[in-house]
Protein backbone atom coordinates (compact mmCIF):
# COMPACT_ATOMS: atom_id res chain seq x y z
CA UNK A 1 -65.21 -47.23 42.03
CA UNK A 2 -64.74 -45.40 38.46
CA UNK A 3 -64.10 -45.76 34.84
CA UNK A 4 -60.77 -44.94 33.51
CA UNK A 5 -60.64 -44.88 29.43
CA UNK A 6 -57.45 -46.22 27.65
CA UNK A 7 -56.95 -46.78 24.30
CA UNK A 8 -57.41 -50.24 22.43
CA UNK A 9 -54.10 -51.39 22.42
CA UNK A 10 -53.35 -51.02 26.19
CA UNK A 11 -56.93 -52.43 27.05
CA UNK A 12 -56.02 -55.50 25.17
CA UNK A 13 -52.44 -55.55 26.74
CA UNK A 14 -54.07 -55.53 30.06
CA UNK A 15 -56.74 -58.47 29.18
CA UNK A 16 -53.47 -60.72 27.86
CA UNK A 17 -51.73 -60.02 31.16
CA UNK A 18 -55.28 -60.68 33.36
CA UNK A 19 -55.18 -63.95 31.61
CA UNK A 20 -51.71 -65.00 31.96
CA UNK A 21 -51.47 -64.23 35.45
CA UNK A 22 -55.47 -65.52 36.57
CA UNK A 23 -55.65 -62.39 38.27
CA UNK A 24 -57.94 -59.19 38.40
CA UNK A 25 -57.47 -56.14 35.90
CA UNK A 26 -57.56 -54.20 39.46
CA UNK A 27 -54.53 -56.02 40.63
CA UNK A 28 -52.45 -55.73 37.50
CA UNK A 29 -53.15 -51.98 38.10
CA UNK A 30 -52.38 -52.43 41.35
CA UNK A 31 -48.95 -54.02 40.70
CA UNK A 32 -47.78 -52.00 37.90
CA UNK A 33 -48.51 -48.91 40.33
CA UNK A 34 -46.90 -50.42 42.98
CA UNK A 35 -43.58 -51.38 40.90
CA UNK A 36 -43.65 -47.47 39.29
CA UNK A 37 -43.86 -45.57 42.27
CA UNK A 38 -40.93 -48.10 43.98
CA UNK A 39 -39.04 -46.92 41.16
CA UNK A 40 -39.81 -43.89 41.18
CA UNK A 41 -39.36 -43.52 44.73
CA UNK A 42 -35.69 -44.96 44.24
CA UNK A 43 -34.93 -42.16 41.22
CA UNK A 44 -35.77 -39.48 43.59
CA UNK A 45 -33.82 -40.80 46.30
CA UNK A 46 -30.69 -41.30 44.12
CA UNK A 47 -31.27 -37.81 42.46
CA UNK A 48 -31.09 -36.38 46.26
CA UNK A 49 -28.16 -38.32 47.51
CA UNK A 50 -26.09 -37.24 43.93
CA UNK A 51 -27.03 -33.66 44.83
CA UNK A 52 -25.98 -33.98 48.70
CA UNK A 53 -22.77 -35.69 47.25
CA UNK A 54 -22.30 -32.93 44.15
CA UNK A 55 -22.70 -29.99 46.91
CA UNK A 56 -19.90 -31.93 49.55
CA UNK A 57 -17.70 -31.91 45.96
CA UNK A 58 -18.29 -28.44 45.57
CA UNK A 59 -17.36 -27.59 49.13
CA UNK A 60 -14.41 -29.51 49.46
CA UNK A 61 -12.76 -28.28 46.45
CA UNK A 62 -13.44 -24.58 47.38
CA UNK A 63 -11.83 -25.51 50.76
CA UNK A 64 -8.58 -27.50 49.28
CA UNK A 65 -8.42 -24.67 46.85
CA UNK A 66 -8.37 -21.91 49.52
CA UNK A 67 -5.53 -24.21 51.11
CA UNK A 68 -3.88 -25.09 48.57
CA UNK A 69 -3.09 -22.00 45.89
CA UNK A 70 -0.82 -23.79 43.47
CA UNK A 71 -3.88 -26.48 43.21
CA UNK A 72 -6.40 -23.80 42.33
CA UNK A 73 -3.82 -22.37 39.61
CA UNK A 74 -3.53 -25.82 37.91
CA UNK A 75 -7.49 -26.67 38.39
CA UNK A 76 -8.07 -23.22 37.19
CA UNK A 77 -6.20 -23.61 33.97
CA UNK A 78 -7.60 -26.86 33.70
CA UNK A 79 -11.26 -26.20 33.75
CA UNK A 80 -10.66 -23.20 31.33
CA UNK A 81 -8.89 -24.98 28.90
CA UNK A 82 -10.59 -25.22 25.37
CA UNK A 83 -9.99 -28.35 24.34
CA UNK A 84 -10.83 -31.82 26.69
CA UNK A 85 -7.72 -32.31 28.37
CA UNK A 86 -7.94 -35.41 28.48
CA UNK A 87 -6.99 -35.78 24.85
CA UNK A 88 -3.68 -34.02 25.40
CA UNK A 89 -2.49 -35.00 28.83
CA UNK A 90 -0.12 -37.72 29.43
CA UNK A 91 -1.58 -41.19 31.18
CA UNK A 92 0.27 -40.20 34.02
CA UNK A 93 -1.35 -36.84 34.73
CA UNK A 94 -1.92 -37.50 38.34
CA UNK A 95 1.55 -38.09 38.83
CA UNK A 96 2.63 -34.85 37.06
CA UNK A 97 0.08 -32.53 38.18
């Protein structure tokens, strides 16, 4: 067993949830810990699968770009442009490009 030191205010936020919930400040603790590192656990996860999915991205448009040469002209000018092309493209860009 040991001592951890908090300040006043969350000392008396823990007392007001002990006696809400007619349980132990050990199992607040407990919980709270519990919820964080479920969450937490669920971040990293998502942060892992965005990077697995970002580097597939990556990969595939190097590949249809090496295909396709006309593509990588227009995606080229595209992601150089200087202004957000959205803002100056037509709603049917798709279409046209």
């Amino acid at each position: 067993m040991s001592t951890i030191t908090v300040n006043e205010e969350i000392k008396n936020r823990l007392d007001d949830i002990t006696r809400h919930l007619n349980i132990s400040k050990e199992e607040v603790i407990e919980t709270a810990l519990s919820i964080f590192e479920s969450t937490f656990r669920e971040k990293k996860e998502k942060d892992s699968e965005f990077e697995i999915a970002t580097e597939i991205m990556k990969k595939t448009s190097k590949e249809l770009r090496r295909l396709n040469p006309q593509l990588a002209k227009r995606a080229k000018i595209i992601e150089e442009a200087k202004i957000d092309v959205s803002e100056v493209i037509s709603p049917k860009w798709g279409i046209e490009i």
